[in-house]
PDB file of N, CA and C in Angstrom:
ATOM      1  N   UNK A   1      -2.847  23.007  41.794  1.00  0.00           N
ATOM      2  CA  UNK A   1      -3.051  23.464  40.435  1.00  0.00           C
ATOM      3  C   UNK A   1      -1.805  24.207  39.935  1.00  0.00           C
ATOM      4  N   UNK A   2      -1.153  25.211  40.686  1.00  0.00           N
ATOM      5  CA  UNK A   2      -0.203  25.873  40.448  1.00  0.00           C
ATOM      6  C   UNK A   2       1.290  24.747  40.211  1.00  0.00           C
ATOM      7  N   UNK A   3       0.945  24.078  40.875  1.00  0.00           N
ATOM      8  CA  UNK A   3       2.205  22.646  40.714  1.00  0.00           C
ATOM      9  C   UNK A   3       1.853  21.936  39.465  1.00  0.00           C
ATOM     10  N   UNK A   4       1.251  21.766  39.057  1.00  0.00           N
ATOM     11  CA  UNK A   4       0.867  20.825  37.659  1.00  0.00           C
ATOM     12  C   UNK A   4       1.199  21.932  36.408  1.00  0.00           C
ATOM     13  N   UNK A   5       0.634  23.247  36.910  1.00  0.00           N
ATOM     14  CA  UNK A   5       1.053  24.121  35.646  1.00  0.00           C
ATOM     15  C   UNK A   5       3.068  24.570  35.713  1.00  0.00           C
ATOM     16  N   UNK A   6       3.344  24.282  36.551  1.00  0.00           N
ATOM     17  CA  UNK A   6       5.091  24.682  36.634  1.00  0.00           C
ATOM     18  C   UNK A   6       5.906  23.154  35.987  1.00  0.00           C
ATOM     19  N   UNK A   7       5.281  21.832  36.776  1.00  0.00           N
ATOM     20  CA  UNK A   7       5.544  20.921  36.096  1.00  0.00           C
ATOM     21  C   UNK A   7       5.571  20.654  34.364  1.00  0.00           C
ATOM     22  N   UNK A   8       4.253  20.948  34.374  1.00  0.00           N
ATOM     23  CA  UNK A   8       4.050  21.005  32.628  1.00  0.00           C
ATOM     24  C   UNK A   8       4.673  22.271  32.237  1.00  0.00           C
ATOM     25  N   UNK A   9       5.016  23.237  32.509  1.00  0.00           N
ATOM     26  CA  UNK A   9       5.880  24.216  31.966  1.00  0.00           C
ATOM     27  C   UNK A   9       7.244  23.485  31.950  1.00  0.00           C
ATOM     28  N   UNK A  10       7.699  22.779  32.878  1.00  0.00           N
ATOM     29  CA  UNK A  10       9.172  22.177  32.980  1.00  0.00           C
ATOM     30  C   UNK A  10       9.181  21.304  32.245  1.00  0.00           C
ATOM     31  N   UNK A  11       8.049  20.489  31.974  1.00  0.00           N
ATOM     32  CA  UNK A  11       8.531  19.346  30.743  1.00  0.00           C
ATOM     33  C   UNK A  11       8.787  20.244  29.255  1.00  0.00           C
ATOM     34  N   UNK A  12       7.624  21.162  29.419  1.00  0.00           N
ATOM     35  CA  UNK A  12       8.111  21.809  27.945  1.00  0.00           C
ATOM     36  C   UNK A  12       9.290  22.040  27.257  1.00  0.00           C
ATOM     37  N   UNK A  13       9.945  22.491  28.467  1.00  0.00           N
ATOM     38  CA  UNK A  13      11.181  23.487  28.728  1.00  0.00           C
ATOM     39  C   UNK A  13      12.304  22.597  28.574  1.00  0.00           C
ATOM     40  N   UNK A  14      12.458  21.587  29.318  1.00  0.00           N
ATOM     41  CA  UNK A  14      13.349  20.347  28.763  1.00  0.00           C
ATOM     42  C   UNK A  14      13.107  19.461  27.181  1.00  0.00           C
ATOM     43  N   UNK A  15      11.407  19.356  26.940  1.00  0.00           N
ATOM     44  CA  UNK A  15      11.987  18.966  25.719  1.00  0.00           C
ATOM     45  C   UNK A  15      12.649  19.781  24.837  1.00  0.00           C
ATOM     46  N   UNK A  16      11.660  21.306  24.979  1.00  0.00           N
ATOM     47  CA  UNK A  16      12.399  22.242  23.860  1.00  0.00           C
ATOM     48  C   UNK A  16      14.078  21.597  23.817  1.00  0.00           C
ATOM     49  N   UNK A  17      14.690  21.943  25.201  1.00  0.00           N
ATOM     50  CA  UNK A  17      15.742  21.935  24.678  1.00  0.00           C
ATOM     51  C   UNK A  17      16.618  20.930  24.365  1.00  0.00           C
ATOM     52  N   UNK A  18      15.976  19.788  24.844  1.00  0.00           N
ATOM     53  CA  UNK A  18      16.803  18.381  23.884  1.00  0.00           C
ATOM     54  C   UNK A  18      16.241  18.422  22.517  1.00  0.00           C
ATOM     55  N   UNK A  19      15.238  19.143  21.875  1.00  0.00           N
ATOM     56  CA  UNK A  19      14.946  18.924  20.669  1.00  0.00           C
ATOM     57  C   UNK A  19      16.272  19.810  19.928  1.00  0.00           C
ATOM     58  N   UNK A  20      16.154  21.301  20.454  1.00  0.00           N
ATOM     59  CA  UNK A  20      17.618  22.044  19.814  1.00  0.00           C
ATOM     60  C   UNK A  20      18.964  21.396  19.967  1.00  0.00           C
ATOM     61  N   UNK A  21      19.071  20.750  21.498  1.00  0.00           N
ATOM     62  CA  UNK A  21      20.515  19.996  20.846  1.00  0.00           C
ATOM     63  C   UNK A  21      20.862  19.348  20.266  1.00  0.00           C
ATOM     64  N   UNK A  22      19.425  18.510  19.912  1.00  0.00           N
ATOM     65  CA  UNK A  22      20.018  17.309  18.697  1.00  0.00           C
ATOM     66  C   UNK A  22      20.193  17.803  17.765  1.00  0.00           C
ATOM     67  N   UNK A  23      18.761  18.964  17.321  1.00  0.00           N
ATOM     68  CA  UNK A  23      19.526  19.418  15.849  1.00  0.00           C
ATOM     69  C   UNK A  23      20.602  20.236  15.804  1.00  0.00           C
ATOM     70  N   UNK A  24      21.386  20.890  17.029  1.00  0.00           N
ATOM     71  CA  UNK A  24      22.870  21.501  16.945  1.00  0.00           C
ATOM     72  C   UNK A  24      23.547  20.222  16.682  1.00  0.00           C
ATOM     73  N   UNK A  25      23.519  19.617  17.339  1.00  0.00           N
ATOM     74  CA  UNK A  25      24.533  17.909  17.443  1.00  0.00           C
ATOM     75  C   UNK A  25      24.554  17.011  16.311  1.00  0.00           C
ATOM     76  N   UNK A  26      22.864  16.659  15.687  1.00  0.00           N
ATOM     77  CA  UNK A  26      23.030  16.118  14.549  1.00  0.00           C
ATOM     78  C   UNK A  26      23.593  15.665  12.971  1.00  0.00           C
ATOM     79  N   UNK A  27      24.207  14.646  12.868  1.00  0.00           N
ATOM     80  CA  UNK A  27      25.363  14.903  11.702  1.00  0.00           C
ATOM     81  C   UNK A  27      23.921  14.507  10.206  1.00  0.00           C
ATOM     82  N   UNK A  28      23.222  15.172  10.305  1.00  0.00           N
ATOM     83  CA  UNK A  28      21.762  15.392   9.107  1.00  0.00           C
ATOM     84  C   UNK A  28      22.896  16.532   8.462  1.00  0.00           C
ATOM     85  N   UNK A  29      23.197  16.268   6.618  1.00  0.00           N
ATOM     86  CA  UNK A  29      23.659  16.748   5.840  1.00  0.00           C
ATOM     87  C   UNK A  29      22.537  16.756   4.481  1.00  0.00           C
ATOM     88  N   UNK A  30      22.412  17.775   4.442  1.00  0.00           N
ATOM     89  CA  UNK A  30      21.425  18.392   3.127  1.00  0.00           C
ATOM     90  C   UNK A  30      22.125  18.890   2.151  1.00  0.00           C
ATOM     91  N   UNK A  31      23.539  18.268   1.815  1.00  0.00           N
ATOM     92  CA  UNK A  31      24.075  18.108   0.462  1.00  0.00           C
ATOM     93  C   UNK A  31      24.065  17.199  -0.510  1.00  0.00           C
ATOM     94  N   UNK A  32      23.484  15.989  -0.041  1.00  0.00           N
ATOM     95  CA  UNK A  32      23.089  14.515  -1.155  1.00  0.00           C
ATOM     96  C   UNK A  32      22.316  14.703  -1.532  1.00  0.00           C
ATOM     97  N   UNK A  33      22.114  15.342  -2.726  1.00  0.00           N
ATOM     98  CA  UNK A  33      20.914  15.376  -3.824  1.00  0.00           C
ATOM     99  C   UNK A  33      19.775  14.653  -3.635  1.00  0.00           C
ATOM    100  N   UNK A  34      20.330  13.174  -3.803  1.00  0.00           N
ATOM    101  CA  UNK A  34      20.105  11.619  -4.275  1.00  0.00           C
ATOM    102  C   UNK A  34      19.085  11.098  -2.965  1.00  0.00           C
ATOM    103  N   UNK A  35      19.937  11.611  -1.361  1.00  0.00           N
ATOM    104  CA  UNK A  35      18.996  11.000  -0.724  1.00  0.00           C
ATOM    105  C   UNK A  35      17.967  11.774   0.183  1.00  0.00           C
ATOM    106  N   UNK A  36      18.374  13.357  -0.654  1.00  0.00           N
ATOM    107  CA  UNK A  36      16.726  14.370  -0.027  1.00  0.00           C
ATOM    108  C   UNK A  36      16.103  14.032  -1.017  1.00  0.00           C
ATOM    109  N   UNK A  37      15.890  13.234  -2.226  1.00  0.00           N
ATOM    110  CA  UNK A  37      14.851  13.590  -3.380  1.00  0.00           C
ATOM    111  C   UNK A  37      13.770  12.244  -3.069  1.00  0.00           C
ATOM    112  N   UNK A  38      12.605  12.720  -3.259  1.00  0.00           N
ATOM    113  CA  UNK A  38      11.788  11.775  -3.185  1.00  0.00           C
ATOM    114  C   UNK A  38      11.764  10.287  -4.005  1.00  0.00           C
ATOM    115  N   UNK A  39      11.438   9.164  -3.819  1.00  0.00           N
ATOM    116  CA  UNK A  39      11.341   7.904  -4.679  1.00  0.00           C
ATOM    117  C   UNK A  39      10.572   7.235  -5.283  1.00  0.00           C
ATOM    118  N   UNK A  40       9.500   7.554  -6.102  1.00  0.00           N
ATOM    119  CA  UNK A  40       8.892   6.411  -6.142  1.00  0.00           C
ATOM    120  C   UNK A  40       8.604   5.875  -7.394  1.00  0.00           C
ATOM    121  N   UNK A  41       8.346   4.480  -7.685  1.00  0.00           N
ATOM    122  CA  UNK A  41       8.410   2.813  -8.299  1.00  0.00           C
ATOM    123  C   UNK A  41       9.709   3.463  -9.437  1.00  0.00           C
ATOM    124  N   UNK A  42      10.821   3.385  -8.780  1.00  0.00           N
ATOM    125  CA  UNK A  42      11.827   3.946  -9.715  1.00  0.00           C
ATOM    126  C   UNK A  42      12.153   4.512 -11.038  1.00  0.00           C
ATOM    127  N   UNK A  43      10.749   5.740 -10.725  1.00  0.00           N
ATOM    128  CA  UNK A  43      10.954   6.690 -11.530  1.00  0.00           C
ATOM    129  C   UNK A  43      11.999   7.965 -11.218  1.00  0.00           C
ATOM    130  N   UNK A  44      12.515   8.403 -11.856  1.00  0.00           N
ATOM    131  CA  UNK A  44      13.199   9.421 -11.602  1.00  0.00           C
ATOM    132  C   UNK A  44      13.151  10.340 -11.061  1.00  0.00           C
ATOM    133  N   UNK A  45      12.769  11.453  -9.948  1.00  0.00           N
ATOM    134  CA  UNK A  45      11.963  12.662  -9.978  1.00  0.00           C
ATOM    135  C   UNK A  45      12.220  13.700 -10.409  1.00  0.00           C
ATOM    136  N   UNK A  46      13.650  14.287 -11.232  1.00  0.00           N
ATOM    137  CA  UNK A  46      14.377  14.993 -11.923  1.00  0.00           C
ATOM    138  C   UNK A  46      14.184  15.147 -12.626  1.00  0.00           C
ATOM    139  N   UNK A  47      13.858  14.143 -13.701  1.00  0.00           N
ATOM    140  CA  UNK A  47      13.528  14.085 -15.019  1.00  0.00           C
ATOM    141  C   UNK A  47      11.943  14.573 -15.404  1.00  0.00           C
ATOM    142  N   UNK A  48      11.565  14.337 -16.393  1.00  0.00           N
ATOM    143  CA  UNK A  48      10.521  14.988 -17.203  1.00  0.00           C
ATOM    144  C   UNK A  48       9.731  14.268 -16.878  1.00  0.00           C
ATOM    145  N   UNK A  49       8.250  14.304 -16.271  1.00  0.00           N
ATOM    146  CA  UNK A  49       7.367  13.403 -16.090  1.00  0.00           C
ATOM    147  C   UNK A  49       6.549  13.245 -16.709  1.00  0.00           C
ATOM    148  N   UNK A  50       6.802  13.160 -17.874  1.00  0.00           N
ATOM    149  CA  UNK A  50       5.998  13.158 -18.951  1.00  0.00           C
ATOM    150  C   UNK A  50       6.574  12.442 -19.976  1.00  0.00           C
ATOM    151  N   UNK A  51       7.445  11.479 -19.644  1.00  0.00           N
ATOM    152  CA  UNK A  51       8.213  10.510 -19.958  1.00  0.00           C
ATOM    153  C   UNK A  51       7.112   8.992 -20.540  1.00  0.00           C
ATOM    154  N   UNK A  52       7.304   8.344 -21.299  1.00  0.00           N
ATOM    155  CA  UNK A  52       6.465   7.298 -21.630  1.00  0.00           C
ATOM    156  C   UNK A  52       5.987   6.062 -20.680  1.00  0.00           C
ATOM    157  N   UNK A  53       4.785   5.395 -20.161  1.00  0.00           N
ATOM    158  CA  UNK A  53       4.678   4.824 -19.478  1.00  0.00           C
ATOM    159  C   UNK A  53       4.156   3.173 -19.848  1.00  0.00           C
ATOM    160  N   UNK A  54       4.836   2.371 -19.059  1.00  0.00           N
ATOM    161  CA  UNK A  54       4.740   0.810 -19.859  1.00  0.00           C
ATOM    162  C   UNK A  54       3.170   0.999 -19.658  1.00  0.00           C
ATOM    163  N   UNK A  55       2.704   0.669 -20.578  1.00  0.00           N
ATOM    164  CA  UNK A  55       1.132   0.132 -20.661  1.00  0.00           C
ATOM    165  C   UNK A  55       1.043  -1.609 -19.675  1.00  0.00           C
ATOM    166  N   UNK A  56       2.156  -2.153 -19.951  1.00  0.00           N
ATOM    167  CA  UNK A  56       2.268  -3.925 -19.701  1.00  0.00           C
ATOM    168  C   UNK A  56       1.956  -3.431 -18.073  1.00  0.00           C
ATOM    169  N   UNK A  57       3.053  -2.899 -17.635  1.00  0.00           N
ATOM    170  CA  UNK A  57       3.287  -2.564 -15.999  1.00  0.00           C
ATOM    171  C   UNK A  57       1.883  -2.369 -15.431  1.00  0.00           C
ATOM    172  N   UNK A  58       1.401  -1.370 -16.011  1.00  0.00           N
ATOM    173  CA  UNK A  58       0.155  -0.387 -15.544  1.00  0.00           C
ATOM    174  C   UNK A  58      -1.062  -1.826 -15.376  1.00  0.00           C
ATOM    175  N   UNK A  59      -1.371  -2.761 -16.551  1.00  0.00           N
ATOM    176  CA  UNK A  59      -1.999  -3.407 -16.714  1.00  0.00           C
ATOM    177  C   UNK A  59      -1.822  -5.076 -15.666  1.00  0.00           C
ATOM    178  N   UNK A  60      -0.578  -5.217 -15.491  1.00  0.00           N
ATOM    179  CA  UNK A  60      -0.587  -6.238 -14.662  1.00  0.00           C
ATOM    180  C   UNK A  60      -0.739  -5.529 -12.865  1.00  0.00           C
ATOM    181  N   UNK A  61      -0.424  -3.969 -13.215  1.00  0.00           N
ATOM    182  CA  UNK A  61      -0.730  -3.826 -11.633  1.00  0.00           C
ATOM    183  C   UNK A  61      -1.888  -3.654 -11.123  1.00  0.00           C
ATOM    184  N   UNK A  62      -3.000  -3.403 -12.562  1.00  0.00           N
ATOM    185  CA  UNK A  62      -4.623  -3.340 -12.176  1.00  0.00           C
ATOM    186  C   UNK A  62      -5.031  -4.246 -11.929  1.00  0.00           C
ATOM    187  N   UNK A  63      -4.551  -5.764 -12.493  1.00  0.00           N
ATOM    188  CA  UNK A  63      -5.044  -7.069 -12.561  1.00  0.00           C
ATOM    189  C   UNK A  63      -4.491  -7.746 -11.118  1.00  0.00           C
ATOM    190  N   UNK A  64      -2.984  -7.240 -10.674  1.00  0.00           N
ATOM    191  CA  UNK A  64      -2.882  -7.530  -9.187  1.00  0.00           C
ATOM    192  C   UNK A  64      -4.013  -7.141  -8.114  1.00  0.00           C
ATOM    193  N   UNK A  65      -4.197  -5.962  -8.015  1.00  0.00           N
ATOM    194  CA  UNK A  65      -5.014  -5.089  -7.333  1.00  0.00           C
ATOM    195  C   UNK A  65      -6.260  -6.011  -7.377  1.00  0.00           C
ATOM    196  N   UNK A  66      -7.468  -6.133  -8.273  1.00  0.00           N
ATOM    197  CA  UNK A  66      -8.142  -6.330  -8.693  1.00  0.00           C
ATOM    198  C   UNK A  66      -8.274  -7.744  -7.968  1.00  0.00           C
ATOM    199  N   UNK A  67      -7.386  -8.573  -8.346  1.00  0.00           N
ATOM    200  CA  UNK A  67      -7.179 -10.140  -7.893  1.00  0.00           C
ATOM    201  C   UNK A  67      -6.750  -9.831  -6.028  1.00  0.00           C
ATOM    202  N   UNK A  68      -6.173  -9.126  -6.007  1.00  0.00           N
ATOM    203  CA  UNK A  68      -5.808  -8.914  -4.905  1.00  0.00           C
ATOM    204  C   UNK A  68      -7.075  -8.312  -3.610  1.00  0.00           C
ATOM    205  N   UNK A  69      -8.198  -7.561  -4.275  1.00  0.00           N
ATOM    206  CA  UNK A  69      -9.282  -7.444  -3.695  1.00  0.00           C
ATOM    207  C   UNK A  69     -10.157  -8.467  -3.111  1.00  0.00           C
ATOM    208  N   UNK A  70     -10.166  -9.496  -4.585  1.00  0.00           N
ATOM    209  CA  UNK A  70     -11.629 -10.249  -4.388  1.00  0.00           C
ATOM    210  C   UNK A  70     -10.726 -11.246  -3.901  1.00  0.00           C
ATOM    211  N   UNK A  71      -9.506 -11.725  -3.576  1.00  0.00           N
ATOM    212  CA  UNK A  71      -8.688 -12.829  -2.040  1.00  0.00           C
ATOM    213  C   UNK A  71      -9.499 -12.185  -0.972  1.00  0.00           C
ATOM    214  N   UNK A  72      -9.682 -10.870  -0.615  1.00  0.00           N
ATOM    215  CA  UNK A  72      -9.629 -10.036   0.906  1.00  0.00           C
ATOM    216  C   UNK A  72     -11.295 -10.277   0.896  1.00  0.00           C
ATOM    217  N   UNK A  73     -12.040 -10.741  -0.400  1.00  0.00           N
ATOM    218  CA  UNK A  73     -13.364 -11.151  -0.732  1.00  0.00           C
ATOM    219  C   UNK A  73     -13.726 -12.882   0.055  1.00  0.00           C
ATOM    220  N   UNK A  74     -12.653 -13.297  -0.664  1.00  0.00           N
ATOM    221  CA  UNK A  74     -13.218 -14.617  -0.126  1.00  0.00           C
ATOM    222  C   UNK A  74     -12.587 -15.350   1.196  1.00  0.00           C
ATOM    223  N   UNK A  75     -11.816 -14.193   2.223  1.00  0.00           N
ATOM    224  CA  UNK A  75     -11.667 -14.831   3.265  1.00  0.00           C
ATOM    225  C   UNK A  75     -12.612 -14.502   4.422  1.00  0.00           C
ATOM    226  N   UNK A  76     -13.387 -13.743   4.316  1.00  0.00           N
ATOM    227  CA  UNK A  76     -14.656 -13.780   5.094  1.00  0.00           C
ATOM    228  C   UNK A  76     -15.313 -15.328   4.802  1.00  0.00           C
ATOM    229  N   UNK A  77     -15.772 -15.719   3.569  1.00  0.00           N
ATOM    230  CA  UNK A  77     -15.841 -17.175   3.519  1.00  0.00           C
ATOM    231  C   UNK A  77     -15.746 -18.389   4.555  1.00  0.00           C
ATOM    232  N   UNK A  78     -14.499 -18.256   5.046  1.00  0.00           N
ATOM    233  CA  UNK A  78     -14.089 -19.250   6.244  1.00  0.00           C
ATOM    234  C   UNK A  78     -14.743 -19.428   7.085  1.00  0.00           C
ATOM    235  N   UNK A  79     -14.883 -18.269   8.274  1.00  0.00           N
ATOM    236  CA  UNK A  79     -15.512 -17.610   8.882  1.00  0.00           C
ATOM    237  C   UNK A  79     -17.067 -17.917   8.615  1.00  0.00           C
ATOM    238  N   UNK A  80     -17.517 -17.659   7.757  1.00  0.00           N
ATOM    239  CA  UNK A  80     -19.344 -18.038   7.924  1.00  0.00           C
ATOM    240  C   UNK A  80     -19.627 -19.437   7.647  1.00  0.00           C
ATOM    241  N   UNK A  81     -18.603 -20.056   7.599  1.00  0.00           N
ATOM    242  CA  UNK A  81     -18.685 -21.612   7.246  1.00  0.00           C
ATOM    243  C   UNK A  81     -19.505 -22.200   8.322  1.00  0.00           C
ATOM    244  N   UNK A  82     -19.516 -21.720   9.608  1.00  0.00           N
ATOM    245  CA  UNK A  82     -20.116 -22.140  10.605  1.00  0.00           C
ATOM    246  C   UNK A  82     -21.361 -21.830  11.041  1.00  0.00           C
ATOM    247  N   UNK A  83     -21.641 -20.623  10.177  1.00  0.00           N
ATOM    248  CA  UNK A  83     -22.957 -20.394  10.910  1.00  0.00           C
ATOM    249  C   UNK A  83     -23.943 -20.232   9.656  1.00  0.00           C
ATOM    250  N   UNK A  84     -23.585 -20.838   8.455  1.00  0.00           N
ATOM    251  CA  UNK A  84     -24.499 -20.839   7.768  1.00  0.00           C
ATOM    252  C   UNK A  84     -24.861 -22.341   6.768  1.00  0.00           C
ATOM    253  N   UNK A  85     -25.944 -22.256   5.861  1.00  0.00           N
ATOM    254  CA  UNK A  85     -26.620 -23.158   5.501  1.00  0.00           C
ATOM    255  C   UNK A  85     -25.277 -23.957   4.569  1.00  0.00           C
ATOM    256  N   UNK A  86     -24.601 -24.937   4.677  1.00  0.00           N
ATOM    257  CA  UNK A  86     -23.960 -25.454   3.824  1.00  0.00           C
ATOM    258  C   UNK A  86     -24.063 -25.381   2.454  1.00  0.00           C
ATOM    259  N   UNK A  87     -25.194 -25.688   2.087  1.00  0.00           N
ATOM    260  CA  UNK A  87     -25.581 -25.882   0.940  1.00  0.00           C
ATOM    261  C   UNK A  87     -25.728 -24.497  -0.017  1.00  0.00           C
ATOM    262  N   UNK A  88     -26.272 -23.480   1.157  1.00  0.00           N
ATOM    263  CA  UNK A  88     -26.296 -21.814   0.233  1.00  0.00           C
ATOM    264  C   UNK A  88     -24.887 -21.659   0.298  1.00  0.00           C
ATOM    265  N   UNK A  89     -24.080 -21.956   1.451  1.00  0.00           N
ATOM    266  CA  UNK A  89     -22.652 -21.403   1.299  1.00  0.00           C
ATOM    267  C   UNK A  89     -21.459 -22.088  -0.175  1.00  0.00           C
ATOM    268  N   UNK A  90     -22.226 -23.275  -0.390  1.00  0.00           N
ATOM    269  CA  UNK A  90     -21.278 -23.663  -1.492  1.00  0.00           C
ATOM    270  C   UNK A  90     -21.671 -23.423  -3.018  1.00  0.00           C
ATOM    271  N   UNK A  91     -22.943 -22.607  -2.555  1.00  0.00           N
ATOM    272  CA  UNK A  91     -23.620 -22.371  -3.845  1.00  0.00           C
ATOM    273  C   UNK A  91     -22.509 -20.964  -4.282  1.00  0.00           C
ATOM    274  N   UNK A  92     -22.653 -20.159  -2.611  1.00  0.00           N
ATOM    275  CA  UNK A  92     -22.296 -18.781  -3.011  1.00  0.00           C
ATOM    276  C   UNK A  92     -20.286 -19.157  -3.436  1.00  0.00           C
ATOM    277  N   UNK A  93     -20.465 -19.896  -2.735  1.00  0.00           N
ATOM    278  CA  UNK A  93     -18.644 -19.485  -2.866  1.00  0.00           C
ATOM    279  C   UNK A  93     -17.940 -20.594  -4.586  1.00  0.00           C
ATOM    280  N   UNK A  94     -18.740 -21.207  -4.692  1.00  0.00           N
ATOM    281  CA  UNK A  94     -18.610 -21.984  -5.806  1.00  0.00           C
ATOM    282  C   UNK A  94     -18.945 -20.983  -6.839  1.00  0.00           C
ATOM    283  N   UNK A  95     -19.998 -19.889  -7.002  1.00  0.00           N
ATOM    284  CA  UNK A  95     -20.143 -19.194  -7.743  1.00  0.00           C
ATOM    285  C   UNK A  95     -19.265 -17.551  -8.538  1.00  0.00           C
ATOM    286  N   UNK A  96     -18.670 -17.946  -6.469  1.00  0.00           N
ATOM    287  CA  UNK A  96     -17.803 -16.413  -6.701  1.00  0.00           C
ATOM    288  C   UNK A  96     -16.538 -17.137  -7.515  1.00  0.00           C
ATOM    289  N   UNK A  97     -15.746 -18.120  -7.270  1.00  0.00           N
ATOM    290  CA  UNK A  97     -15.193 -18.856  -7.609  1.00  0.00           C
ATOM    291  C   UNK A  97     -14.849 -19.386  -9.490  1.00  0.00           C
ATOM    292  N   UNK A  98     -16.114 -18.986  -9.497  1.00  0.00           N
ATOM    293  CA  UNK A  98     -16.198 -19.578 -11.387  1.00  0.00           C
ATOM    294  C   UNK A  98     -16.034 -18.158 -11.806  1.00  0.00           C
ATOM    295  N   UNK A  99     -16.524 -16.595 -11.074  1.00  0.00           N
ATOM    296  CA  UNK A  99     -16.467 -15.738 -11.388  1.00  0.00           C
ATOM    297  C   UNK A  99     -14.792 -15.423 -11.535  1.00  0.00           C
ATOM    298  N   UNK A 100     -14.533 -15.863 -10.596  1.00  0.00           N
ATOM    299  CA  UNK A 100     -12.777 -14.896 -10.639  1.00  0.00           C
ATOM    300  C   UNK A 100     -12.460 -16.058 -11.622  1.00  0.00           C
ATOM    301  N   UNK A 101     -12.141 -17.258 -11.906  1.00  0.00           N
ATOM    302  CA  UNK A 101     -11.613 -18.176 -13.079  1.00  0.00           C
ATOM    303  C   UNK A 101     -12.451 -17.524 -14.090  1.00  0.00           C
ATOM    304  N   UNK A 102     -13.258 -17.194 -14.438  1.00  0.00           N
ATOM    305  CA  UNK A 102     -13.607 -16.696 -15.770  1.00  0.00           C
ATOM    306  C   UNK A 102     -12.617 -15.002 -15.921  1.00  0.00           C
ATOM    307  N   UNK A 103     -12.804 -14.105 -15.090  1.00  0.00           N
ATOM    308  CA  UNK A 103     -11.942 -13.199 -15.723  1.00  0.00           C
ATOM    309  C   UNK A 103     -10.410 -13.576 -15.412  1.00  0.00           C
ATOM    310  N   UNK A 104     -10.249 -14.309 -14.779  1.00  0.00           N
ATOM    311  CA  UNK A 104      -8.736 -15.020 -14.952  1.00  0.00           C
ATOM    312  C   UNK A 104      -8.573 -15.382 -16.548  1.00  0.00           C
ATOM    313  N   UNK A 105      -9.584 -16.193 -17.110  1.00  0.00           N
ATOM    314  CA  UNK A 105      -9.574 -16.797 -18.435  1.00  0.00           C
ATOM    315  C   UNK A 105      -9.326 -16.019 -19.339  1.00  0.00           C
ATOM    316  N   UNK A 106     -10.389 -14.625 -18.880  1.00  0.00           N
ATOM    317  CA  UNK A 106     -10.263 -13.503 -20.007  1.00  0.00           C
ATOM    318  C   UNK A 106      -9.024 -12.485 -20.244  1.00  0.00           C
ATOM    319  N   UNK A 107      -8.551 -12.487 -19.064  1.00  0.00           N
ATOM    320  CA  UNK A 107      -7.466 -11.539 -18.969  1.00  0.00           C
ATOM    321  C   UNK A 107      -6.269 -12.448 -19.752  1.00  0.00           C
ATOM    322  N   UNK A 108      -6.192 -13.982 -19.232  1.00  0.00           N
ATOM    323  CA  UNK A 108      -5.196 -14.526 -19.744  1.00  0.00           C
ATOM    324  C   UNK A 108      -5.430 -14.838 -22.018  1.00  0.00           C
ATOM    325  N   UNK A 109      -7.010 -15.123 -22.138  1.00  0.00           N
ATOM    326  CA  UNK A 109      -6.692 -15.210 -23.853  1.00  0.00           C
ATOM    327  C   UNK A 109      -6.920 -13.416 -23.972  1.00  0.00           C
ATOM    328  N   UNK A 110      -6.809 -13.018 -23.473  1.00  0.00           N
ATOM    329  CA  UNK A 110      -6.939 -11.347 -24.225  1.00  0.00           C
ATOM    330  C   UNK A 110      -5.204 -11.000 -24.079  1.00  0.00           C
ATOM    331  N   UNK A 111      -4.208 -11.867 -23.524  1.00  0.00           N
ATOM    332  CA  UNK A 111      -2.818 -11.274 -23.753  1.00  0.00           C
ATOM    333  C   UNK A 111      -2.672 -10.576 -22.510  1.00  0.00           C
ATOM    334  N   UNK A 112      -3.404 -10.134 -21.476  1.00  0.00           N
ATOM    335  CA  UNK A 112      -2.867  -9.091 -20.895  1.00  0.00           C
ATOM    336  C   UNK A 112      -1.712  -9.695 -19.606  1.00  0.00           C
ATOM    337  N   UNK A 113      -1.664 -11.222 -19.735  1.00  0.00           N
ATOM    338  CA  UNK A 113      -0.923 -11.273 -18.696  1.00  0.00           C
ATOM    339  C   UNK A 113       0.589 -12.243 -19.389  1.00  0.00           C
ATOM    340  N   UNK A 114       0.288 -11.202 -20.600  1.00  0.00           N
ATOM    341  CA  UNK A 114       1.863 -12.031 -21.386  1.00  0.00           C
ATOM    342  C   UNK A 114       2.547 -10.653 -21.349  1.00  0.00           C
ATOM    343  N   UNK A 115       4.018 -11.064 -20.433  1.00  0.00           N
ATOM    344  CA  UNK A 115       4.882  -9.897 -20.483  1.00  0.00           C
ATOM    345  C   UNK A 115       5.278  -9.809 -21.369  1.00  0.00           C
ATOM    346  N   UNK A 116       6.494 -10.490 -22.243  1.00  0.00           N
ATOM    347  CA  UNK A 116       6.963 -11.030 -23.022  1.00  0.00           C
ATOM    348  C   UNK A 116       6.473 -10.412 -24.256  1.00  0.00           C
ATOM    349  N   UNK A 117       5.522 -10.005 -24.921  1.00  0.00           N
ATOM    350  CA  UNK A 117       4.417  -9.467 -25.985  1.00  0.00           C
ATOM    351  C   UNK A 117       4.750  -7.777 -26.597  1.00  0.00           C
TER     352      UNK A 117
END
């Protein structure tokens, strides 16, 4: 018992101190503005965030998402192809099917998937 607690004291003791020499050793410089500042979808983070936001952007990324769900919907599909009634399965997946082409339809005559606009 006394050997396992000196051991695990000795690993401590060595990492501590390779952890301090790297950061004595390390060439990590915290004078680039640019690459301590956080990033994200190339907004600025400096600037005023309260800056105007594309409505177009916002709207095709709900309609990704959205479309992008009910795919992760119909690949379970595959999968029960085998263990279920053919006939209920093409009812169900034929149905989910007319569902996503109909708000496909709607999204596309309502404009929302014209960038260009």
């Amino acid at each position: 018992m006394k050997m396992i607690f000196i051991l695990m004291t000795l690993a401590l003791m060595i990492t501590l101190v390779m952890i301090m020499l790297l950061n004595l050793i390390s060439k990590k410089t915290f004078s680039d503005r640019e690459k301590s500042s956080p990033f994200e979808c190339g907004f600025d983070p400096k600037n005023s965030a309260r800056l105007p936001f594309s409505l177009q952007f916002f709207l095709i990324s709900v309609i990704f998402l959205i479309f992008d769900v009910e795919i992760t919907l119909l690949l379970p599909l595959i999968l029960t192809l085998k263990i279920s009634n053919l006939m209920n399965f093409f009812m169900v997946s034929i149905f989910f099917m007319v569902i996503l082409l109909l708000g496909l339809y709607h999204e596309w005559s309502q404009g929302a998937l014209n960038w260009a606009s």
